[in-house]
Protein backbone atom coordinates (compact mmCIF):
# COMPACT_ATOMS: atom_id res chain seq x y z
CA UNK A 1 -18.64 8.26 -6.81
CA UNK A 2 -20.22 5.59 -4.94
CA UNK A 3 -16.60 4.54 -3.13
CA UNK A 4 -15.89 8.24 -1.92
CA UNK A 5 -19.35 8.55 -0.39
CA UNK A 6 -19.45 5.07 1.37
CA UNK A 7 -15.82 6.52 2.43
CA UNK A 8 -16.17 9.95 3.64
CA UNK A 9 -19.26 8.39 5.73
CA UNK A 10 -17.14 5.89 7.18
CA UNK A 11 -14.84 8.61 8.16
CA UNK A 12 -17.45 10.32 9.80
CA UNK A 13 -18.10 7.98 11.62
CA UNK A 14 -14.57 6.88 13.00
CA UNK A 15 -14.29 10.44 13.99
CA UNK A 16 -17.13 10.10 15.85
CA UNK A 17 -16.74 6.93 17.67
CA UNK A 18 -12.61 6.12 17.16
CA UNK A 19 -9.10 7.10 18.62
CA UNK A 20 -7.24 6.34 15.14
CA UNK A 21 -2.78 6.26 15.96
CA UNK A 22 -1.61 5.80 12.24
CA UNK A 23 2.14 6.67 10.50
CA UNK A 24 2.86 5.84 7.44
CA UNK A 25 0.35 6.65 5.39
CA UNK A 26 1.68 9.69 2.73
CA UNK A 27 3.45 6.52 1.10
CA UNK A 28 -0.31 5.90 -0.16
CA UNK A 29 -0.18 9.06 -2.05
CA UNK A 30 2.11 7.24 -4.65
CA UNK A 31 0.65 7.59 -7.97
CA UNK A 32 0.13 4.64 -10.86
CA UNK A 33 -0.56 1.06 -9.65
CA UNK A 34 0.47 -0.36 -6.46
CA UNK A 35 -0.53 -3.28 -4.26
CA UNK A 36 -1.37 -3.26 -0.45
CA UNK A 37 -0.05 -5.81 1.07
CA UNK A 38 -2.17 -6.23 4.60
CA UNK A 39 -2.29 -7.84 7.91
CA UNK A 40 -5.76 -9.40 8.92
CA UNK A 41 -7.22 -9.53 11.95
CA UNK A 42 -11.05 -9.01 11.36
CA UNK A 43 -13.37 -8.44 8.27
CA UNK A 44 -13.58 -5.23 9.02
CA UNK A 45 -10.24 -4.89 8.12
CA UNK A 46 -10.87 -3.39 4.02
CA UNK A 47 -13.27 -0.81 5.16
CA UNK A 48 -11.11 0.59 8.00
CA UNK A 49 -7.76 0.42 6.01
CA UNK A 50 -9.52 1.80 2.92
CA UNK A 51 -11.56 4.88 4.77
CA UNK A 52 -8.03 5.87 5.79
CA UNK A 53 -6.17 5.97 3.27
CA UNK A 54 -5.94 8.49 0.03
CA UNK A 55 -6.07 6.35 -2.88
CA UNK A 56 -9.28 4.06 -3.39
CA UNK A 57 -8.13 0.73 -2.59
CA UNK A 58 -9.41 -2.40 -4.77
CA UNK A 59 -10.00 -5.30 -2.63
CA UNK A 60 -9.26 -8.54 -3.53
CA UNK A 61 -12.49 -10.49 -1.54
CA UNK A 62 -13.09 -14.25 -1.02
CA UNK A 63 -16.34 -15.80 -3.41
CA UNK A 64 -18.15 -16.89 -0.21
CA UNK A 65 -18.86 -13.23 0.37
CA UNK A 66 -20.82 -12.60 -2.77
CA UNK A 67 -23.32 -15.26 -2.20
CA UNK A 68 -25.22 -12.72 -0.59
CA UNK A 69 -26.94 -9.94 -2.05
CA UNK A 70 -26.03 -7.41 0.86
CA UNK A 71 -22.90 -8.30 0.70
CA UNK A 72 -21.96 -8.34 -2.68
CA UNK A 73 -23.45 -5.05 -2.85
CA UNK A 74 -21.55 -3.40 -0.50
CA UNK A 75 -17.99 -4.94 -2.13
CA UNK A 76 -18.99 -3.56 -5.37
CA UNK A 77 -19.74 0.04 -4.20
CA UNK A 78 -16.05 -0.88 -2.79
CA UNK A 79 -14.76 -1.52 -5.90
CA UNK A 80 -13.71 -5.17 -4.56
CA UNK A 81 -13.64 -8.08 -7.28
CA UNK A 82 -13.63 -11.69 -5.89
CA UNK A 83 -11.25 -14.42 -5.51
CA UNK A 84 -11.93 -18.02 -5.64
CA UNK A 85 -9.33 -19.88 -3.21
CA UNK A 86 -10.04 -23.30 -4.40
CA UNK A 87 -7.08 -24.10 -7.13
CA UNK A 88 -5.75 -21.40 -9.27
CA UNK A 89 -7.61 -18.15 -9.05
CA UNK A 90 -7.26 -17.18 -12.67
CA UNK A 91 -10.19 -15.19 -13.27
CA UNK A 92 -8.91 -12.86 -10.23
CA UNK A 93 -5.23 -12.81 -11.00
CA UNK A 94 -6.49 -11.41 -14.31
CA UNK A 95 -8.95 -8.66 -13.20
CA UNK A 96 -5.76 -7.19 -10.48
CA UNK A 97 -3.59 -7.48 -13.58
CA UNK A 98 -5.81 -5.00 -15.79
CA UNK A 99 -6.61 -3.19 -12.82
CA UNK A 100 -2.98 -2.32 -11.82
CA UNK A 101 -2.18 -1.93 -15.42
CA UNK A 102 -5.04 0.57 -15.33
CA UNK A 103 -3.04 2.42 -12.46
CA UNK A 104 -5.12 1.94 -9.75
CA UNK A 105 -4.49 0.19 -5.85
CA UNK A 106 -5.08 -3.45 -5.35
CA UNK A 107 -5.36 -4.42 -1.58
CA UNK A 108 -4.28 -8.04 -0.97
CA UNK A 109 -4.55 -10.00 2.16
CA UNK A 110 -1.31 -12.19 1.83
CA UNK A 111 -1.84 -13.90 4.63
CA UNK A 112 -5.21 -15.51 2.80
CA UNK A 113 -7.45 -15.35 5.57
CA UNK A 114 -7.74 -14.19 9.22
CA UNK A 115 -4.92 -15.53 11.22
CA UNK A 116 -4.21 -15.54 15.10
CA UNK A 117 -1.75 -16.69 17.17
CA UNK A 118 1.37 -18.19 15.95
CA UNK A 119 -0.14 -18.33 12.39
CA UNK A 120 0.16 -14.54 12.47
CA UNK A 121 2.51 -12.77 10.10
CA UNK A 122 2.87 -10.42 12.62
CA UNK A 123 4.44 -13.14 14.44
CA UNK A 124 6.93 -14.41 12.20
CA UNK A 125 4.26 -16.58 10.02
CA UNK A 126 4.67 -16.80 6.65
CA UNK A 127 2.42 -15.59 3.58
CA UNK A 128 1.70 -16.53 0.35
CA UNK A 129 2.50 -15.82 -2.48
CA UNK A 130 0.09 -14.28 -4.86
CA UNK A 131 1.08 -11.02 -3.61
CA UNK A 132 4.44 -11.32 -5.09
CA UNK A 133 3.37 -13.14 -8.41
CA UNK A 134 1.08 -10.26 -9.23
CA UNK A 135 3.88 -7.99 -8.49
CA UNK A 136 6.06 -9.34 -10.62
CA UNK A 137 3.73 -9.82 -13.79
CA UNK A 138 2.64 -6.45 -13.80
CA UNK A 139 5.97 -4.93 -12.23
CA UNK A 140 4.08 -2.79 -9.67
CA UNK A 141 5.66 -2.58 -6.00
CA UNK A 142 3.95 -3.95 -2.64
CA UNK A 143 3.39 -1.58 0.36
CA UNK A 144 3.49 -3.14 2.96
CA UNK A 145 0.50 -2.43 5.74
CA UNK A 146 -0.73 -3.40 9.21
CA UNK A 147 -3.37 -2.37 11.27
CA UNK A 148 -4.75 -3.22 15.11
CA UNK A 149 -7.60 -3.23 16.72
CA UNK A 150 -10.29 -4.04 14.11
CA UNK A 151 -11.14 -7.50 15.78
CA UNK A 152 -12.53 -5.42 19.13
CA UNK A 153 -14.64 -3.91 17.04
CA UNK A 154 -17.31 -6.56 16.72
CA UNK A 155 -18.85 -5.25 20.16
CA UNK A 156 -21.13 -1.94 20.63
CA UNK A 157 -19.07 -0.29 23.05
CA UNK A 158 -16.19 1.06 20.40
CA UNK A 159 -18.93 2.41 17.74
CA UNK A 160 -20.70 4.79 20.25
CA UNK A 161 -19.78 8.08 19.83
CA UNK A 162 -17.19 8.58 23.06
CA UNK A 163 -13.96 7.48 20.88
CA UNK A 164 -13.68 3.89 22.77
CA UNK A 165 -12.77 2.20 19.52
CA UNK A 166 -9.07 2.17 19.35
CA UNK A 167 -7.46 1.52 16.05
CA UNK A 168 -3.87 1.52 15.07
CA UNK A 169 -2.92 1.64 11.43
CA UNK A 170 0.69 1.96 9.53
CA UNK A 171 2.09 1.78 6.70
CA UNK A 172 6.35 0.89 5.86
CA UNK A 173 8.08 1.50 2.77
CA UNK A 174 7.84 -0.03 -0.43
CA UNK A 175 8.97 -2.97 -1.77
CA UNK A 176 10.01 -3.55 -5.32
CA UNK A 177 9.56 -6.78 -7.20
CA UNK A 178 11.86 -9.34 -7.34
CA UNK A 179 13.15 -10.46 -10.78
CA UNK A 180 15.04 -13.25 -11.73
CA UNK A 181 15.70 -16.14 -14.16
CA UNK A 182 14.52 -18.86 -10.96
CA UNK A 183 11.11 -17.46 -10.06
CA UNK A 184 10.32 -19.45 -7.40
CA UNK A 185 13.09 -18.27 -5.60
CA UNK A 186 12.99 -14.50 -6.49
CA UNK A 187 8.85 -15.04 -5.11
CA UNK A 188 10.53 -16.72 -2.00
CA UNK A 189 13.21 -13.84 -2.30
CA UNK A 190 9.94 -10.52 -1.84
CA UNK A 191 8.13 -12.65 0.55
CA UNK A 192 10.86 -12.77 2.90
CA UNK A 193 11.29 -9.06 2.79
CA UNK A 194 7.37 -8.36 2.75
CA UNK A 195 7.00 -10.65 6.10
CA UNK A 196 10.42 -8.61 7.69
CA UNK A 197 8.56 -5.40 6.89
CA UNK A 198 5.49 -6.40 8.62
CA UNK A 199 6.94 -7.85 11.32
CA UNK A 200 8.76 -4.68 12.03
CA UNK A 201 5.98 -2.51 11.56
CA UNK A 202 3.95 -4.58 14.12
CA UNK A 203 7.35 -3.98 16.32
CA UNK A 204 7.34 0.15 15.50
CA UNK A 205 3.49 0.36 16.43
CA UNK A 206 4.00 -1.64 19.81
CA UNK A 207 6.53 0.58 20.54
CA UNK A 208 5.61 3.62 19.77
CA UNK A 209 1.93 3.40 21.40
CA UNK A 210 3.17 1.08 23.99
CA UNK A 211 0.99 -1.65 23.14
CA UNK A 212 1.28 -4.89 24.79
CA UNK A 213 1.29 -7.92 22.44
CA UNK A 214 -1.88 -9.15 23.36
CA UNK A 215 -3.27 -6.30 21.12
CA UNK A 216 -2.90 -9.52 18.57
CA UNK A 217 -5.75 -12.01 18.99
């Protein structure tokens, strides 16, 4: 209950202060469980890709952000669950296992962190590959998602209520895990086509909107 009222408010108040372009989204209608796969520009990112979309989205969030009590209270009203970077994240790995087996959304940032530049995924980086272990363990497919325009956001101007925010959100098809007897290379095998869908969503959204490239720190 707690997620769709933090949500609907955060709605409100994009529609106040935000010109939202999105496409893609229906796919998020898609029943049972299902990971995110998403771009990162800003840690904003969750809250804007999760007040837009249909499904309540289970956030995977680095430990350093539940040291403090503010912010580990507003992950859990998000239904986020945290992720330990250092070595093998076991104790994670398992909760997004139960939690997909439980049919719900678990939103990923396979990137690992915020990334600029030339270490963007959006620019032909690579990710890594949790997302496509967990999709192969628990046999759930990865939609692949970007969004723009969260890391302008940090400044006062785009949250007063005369729609200077700009955000631009989409989501592509999805993608199906990759089996095989060599799992290293069937991993290798769905990141490829995770970073190709990204990449070409990032290419549909500058096109569409006419966006420039430096819309990407």
């Amino acid at each position: 209950m707690f997620y769709w009222i933090a949500r609907f408010k955060l709605r409100c108040i994009a529609f106040c202060t935000m010109r939202i372009r999105a496409f893609g989204l229906e796919a998020a209608r898609r029943p049972g469980g299902w990971l995110l796969a998403c771009s990162h520009v800003s840690h904003l990112d969750p809250f804007c890709v999760g007040s837009q979309l249909p499904r309540r989205v289970s956030w995977m969030a680095r430990i350093e952000f539940y040291r403090r009590g503010w912010t580990r209270a507003l992950l859990d009203v998000m239904h986020a669950f945290p992720v330990n970077r250092q070595g093998v994240p076991v104790k994670a790995i398992k909760t997004a296992l139960e939690r997909l087996k439980q049919g719900e959304v678990v939103g990923v940032f396979p990137e690992g962190e915020i990334k600029a530049g030339e270490e963007s995924v959006l620019r032909g980086a690579k990710i890594k590959r949790g997302v496509c272990l967990l999709s192969t363990r628990a046999n759930c497919p990865v939609l692949p998602c970007v969004i723009l325009g969260t890391d302008k956001l940090n400044a006062v101007g785009p949250w007063l209520p005369a729609k200077r925010g700009r955000l631009w959100l989409a989501c592509g098809d999805f993608i199906e895990p990759v089996q095989g007897p060599d799992k290293h290379a069937a991993r290798a095998e769905m990141a490829a086509r995770i970073e190709k869908a990204m990449v070409e969503l990032y290419a549909r959204l500058r096109r569409d909107y006419g966006l420039e490239d430096s819309i990407l720190p």
